[in-house]
N, C-alpha and C. Protein backbone atom coordinates (compact mmCIF):
# COMPACT_ATOMS: atom_id res chain seq x y z
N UNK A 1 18.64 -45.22 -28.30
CA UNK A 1 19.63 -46.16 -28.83
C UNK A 1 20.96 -45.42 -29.01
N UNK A 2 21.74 -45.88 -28.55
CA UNK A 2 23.60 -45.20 -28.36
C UNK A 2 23.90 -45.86 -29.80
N UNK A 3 24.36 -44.84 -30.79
CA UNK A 3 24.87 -45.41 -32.12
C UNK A 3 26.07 -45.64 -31.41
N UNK A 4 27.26 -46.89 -32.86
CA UNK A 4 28.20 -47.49 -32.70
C UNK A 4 29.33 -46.38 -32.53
N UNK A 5 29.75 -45.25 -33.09
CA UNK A 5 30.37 -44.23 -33.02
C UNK A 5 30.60 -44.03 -31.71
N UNK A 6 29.33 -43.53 -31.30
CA UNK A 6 29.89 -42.65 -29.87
C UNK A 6 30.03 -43.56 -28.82
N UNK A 7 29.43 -44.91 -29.20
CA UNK A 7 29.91 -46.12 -27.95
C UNK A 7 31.10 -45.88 -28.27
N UNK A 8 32.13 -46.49 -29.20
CA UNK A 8 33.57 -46.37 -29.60
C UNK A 8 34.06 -45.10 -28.85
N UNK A 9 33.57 -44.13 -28.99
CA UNK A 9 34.18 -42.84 -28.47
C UNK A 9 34.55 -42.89 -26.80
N UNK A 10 33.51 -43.35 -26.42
CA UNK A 10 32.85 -43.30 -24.97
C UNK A 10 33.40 -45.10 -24.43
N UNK A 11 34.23 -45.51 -24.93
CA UNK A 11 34.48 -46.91 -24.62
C UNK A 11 35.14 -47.18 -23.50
N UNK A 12 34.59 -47.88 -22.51
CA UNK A 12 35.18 -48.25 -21.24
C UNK A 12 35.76 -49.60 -20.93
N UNK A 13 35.50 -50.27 -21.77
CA UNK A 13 36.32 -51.75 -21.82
C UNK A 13 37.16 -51.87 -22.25
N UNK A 14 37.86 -52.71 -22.64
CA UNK A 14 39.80 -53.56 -23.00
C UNK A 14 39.00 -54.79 -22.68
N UNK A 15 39.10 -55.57 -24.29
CA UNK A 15 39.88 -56.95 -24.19
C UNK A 15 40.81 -57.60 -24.10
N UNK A 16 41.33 -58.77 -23.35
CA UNK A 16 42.53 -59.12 -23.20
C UNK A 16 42.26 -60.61 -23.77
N UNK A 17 43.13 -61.29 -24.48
CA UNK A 17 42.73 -62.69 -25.21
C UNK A 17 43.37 -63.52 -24.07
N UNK A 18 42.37 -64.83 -23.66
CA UNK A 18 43.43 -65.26 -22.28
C UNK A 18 43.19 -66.61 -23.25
N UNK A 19 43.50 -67.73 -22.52
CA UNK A 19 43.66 -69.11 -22.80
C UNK A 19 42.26 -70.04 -22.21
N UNK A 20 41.72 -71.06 -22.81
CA UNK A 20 40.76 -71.40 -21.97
C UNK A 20 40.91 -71.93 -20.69
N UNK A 21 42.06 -72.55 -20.12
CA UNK A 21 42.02 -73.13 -19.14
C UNK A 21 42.22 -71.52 -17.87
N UNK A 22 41.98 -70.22 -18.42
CA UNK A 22 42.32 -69.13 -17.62
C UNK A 22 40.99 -68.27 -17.45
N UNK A 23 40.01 -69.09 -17.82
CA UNK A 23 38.61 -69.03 -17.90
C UNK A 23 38.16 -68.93 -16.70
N UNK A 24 37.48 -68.08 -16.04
CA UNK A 24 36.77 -68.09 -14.71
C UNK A 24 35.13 -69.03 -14.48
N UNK A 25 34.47 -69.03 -16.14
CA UNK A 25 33.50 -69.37 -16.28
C UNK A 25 33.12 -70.16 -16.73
N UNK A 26 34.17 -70.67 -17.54
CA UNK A 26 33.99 -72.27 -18.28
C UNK A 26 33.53 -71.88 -19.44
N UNK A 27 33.42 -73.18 -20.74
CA UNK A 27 32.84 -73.02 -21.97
C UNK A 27 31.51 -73.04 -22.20
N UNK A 28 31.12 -72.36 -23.33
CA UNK A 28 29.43 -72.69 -22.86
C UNK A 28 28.73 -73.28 -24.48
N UNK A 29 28.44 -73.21 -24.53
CA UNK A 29 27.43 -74.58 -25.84
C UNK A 29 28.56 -75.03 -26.22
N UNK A 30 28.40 -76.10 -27.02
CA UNK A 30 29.15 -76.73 -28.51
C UNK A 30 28.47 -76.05 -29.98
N UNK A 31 29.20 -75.33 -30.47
CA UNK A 31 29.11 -74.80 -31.26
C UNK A 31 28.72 -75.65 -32.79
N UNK A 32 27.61 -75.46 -33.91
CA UNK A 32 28.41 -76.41 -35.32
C UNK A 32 28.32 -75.39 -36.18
N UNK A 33 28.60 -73.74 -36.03
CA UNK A 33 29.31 -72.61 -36.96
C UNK A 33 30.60 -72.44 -37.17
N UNK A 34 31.22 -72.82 -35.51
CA UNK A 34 32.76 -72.59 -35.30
C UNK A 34 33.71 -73.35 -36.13
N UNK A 35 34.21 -73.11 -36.65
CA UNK A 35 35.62 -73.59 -37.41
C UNK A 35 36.79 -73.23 -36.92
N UNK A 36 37.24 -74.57 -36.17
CA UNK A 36 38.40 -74.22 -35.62
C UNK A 36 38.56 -74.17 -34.01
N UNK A 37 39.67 -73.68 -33.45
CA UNK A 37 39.45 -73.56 -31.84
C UNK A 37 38.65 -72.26 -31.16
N UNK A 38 38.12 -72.53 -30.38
CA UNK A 38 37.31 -71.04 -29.71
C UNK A 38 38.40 -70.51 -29.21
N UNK A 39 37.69 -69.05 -29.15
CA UNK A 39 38.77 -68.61 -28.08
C UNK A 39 38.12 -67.57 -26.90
N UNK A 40 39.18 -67.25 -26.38
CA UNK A 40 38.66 -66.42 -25.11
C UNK A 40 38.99 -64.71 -24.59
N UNK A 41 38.10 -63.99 -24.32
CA UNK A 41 38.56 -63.03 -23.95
C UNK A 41 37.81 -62.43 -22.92
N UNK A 42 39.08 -62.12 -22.19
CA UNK A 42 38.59 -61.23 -20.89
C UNK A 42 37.83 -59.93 -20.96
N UNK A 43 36.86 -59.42 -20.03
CA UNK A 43 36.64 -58.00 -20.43
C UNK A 43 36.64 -57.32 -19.52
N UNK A 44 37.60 -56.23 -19.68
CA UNK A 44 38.39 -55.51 -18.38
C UNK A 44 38.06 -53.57 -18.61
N UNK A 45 37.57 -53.25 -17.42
CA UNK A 45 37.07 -52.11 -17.43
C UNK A 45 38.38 -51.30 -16.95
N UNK A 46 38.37 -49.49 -16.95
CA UNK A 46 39.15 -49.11 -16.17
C UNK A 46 40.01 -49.97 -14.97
N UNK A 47 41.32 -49.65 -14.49
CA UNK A 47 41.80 -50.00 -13.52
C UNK A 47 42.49 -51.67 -14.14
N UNK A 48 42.13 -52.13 -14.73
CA UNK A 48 42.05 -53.56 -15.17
C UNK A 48 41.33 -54.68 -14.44
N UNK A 49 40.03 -53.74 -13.80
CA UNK A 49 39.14 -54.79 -12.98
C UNK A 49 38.32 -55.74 -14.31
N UNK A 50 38.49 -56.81 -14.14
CA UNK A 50 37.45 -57.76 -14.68
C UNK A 50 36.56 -58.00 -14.24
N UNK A 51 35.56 -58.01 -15.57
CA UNK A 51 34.33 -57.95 -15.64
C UNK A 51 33.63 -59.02 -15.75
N UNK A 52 34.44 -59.89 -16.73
CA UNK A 52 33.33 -60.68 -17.47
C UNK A 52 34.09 -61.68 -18.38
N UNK A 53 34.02 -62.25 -19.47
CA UNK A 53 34.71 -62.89 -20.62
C UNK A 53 33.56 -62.82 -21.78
N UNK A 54 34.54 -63.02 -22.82
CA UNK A 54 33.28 -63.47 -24.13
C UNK A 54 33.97 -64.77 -24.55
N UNK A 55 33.51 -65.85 -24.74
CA UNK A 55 33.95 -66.83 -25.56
C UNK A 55 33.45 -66.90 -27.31
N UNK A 56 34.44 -67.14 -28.08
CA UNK A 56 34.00 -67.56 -29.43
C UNK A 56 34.66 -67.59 -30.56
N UNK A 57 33.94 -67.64 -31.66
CA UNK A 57 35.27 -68.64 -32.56
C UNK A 57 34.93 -68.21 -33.76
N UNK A 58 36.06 -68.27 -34.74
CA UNK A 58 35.56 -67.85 -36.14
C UNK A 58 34.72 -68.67 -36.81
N UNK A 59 33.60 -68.48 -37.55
CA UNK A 59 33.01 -69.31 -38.81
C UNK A 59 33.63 -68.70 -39.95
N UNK A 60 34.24 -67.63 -40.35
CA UNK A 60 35.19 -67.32 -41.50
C UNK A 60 36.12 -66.26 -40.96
N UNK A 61 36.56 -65.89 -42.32
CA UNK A 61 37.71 -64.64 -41.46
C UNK A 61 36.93 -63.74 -41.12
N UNK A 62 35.71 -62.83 -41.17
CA UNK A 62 35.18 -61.59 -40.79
C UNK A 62 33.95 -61.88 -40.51
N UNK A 63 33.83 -63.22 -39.59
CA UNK A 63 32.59 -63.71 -39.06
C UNK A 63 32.88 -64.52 -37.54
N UNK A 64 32.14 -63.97 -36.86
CA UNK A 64 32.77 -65.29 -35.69
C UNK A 64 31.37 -65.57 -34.97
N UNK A 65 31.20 -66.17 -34.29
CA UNK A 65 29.86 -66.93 -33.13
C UNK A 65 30.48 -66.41 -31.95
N UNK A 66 29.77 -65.88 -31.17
CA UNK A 66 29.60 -66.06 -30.04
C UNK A 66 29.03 -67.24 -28.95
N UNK A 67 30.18 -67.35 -28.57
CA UNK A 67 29.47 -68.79 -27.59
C UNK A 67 29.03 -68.49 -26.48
N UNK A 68 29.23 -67.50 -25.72
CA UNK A 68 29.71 -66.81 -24.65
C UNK A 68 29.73 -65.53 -24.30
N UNK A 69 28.97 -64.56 -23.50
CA UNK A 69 29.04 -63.26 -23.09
C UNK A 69 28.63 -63.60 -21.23
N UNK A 70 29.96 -63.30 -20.16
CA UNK A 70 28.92 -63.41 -19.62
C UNK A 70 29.82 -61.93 -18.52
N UNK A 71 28.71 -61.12 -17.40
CA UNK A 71 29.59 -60.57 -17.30
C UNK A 71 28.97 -60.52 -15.50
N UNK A 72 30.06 -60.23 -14.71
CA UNK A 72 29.60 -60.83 -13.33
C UNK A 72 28.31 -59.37 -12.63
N UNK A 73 27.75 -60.34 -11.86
CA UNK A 73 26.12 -59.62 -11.38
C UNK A 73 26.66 -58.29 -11.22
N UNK A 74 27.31 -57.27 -10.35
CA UNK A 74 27.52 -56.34 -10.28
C UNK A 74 27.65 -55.52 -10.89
N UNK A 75 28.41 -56.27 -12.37
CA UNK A 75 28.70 -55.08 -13.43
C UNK A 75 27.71 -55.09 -14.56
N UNK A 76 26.41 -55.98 -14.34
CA UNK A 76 25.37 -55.57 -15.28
C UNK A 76 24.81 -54.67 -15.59
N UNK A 77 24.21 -54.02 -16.56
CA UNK A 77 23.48 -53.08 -17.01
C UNK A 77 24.23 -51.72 -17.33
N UNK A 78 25.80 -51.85 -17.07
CA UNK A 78 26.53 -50.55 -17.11
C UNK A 78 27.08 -50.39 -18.64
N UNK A 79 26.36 -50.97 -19.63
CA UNK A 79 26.95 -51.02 -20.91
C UNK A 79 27.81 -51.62 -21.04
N UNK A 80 28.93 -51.92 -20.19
CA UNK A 80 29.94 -53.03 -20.68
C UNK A 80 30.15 -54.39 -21.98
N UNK A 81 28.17 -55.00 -21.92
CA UNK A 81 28.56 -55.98 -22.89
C UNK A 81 28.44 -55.82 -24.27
N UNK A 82 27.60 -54.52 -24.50
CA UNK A 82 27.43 -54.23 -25.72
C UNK A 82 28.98 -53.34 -26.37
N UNK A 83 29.61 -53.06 -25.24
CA UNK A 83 31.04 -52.12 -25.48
C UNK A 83 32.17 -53.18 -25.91
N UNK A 84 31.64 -54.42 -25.17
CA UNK A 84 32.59 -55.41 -25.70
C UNK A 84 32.48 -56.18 -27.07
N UNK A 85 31.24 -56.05 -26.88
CA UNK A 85 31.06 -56.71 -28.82
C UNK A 85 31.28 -56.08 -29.63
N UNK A 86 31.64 -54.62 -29.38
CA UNK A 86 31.84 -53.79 -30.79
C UNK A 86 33.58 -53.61 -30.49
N UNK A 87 34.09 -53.91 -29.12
CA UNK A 87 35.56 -53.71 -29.46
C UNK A 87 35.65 -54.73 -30.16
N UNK A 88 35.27 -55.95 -30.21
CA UNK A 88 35.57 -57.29 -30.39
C UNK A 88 35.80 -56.95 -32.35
N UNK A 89 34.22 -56.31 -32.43
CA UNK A 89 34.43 -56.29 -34.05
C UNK A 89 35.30 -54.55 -34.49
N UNK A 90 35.81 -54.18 -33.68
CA UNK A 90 36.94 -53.40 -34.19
C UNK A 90 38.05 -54.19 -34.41
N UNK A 91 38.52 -54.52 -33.16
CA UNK A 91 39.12 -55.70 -32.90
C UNK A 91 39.78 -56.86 -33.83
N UNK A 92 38.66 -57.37 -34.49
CA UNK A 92 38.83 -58.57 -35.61
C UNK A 92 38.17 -57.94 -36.78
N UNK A 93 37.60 -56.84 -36.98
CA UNK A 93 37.85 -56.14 -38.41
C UNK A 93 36.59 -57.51 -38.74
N UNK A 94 35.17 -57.25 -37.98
CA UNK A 94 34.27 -58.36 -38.35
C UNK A 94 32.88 -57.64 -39.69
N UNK A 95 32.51 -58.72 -39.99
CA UNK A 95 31.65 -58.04 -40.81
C UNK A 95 30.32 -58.59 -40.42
N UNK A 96 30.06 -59.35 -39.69
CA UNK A 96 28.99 -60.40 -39.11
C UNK A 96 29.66 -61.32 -37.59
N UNK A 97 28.16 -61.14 -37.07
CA UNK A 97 28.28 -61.92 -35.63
C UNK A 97 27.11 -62.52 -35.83
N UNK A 98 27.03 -64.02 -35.05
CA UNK A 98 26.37 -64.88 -34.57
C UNK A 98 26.25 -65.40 -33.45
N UNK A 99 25.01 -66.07 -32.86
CA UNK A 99 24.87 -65.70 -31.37
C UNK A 99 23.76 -66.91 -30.94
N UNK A 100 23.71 -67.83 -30.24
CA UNK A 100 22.53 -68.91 -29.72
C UNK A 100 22.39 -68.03 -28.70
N UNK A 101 21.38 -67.10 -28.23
CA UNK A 101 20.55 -66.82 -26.81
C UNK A 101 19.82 -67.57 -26.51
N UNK A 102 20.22 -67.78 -24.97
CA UNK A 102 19.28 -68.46 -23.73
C UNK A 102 18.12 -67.76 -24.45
N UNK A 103 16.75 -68.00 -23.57
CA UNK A 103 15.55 -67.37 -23.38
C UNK A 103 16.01 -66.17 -22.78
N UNK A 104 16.44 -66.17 -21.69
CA UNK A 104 16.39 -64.98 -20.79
C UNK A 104 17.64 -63.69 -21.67
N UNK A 105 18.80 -63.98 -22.38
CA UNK A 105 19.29 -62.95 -23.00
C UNK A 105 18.76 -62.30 -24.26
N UNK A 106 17.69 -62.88 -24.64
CA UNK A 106 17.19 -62.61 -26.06
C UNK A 106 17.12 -61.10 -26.04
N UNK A 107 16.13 -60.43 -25.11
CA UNK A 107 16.21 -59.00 -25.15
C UNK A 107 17.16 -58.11 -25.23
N UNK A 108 17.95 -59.24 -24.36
CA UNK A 108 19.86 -57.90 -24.65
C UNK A 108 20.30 -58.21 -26.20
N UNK A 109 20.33 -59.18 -26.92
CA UNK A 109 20.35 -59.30 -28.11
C UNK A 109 19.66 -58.56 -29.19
N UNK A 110 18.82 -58.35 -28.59
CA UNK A 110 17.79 -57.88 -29.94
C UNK A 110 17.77 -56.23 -29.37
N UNK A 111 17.81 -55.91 -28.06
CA UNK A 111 18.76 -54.18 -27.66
C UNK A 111 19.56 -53.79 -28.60
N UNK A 112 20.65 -54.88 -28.83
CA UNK A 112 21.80 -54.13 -29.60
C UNK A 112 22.18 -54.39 -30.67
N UNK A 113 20.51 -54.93 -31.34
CA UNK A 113 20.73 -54.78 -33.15
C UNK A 113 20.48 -56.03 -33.50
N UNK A 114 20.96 -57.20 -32.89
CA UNK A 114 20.73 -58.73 -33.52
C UNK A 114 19.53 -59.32 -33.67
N UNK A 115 18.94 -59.94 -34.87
CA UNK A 115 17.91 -60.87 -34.90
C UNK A 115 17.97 -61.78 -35.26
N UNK A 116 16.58 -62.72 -35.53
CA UNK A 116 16.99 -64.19 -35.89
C UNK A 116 17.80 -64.29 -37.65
N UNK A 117 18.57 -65.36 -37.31
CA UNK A 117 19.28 -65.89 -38.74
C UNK A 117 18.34 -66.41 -39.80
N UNK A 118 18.03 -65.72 -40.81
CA UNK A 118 17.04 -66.89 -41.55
C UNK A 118 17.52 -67.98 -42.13
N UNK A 119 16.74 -69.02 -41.80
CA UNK A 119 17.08 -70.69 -41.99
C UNK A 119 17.56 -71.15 -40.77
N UNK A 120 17.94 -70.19 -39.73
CA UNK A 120 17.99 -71.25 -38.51
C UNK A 120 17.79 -70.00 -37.34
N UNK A 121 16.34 -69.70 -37.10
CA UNK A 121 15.76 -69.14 -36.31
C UNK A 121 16.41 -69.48 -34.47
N UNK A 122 16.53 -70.07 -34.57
CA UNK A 122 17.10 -70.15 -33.21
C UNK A 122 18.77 -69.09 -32.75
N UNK A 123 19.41 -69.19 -34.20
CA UNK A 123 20.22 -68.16 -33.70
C UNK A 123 20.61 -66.58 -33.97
N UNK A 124 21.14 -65.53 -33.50
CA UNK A 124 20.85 -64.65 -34.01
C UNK A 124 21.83 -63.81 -34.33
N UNK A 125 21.59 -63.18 -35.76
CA UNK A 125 22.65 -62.52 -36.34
C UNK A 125 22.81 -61.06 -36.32
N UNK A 126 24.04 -60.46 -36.76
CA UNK A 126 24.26 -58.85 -36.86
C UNK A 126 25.35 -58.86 -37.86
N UNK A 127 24.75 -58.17 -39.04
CA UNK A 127 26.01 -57.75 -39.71
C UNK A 127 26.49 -56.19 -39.67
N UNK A 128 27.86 -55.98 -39.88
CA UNK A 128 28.47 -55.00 -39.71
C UNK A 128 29.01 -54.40 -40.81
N UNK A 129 29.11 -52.86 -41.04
CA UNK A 129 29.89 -52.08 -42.10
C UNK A 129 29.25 -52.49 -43.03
């Protein structure tokens, strides 16, 4: 397991906040944590090749949902998405993330620390700091 430190150290991503209609991938669930508008961000490796986006939205100030991680076939498995969720919570200075996984992402979820929310098992949480 790569602690949060030396990912930070060793960080190969940049987020860039784009607009939704600048979305390559579209929106993904309807959210009922989000308060407010979602938003979007690109996730851009060296060079400023894009990777991927995360979509999602605050439920308070140092909490947000994830609606959205997705990152294109090629650049899977190179750490990128777990590099992006922790810029994200450098980023927004988060203290908690929330997360609906498909079936099939559950394992990358629960890889990098998140489990189920109690009282609503279906989604899954990580708190921070």
């Amino acid at each position: 397991m790569i602690s949060l430190k030396r990912l930070l150290s060793e960080q190969a991503v940049v987020l860039k906040p784009i607009q939704p209609e600048e979305s390559d991938f579209g929106p993904g669930y309807d959210s009922s944590y989000v308060k407010g508008e979602e938003k979007y961000m690109e996730i851009l490796v060296p060079v400023n090749t894009k990777v991927g986006e995360i979509q999602y939205g605050e439920t308070d100030p140092e909490s947000i949902e994830i609606i959205s991680i997705y990152l294109d076939k090629d650049h899977r498995g190179k750490g990128y998405g777990p590099q992006a969720i922790n810029a994200l919570v450098e980023m927004l200075n988060l203290k908690q993330i929330i997360a609906l996984p498909s079936a099939s992402s559950k394992p990358f979820w629960r890889r990098i620390g998140f489990g189920p929310m109690q009282g609503d098992p279906r989604y899954f949480i990580k708190q921070f700091k």
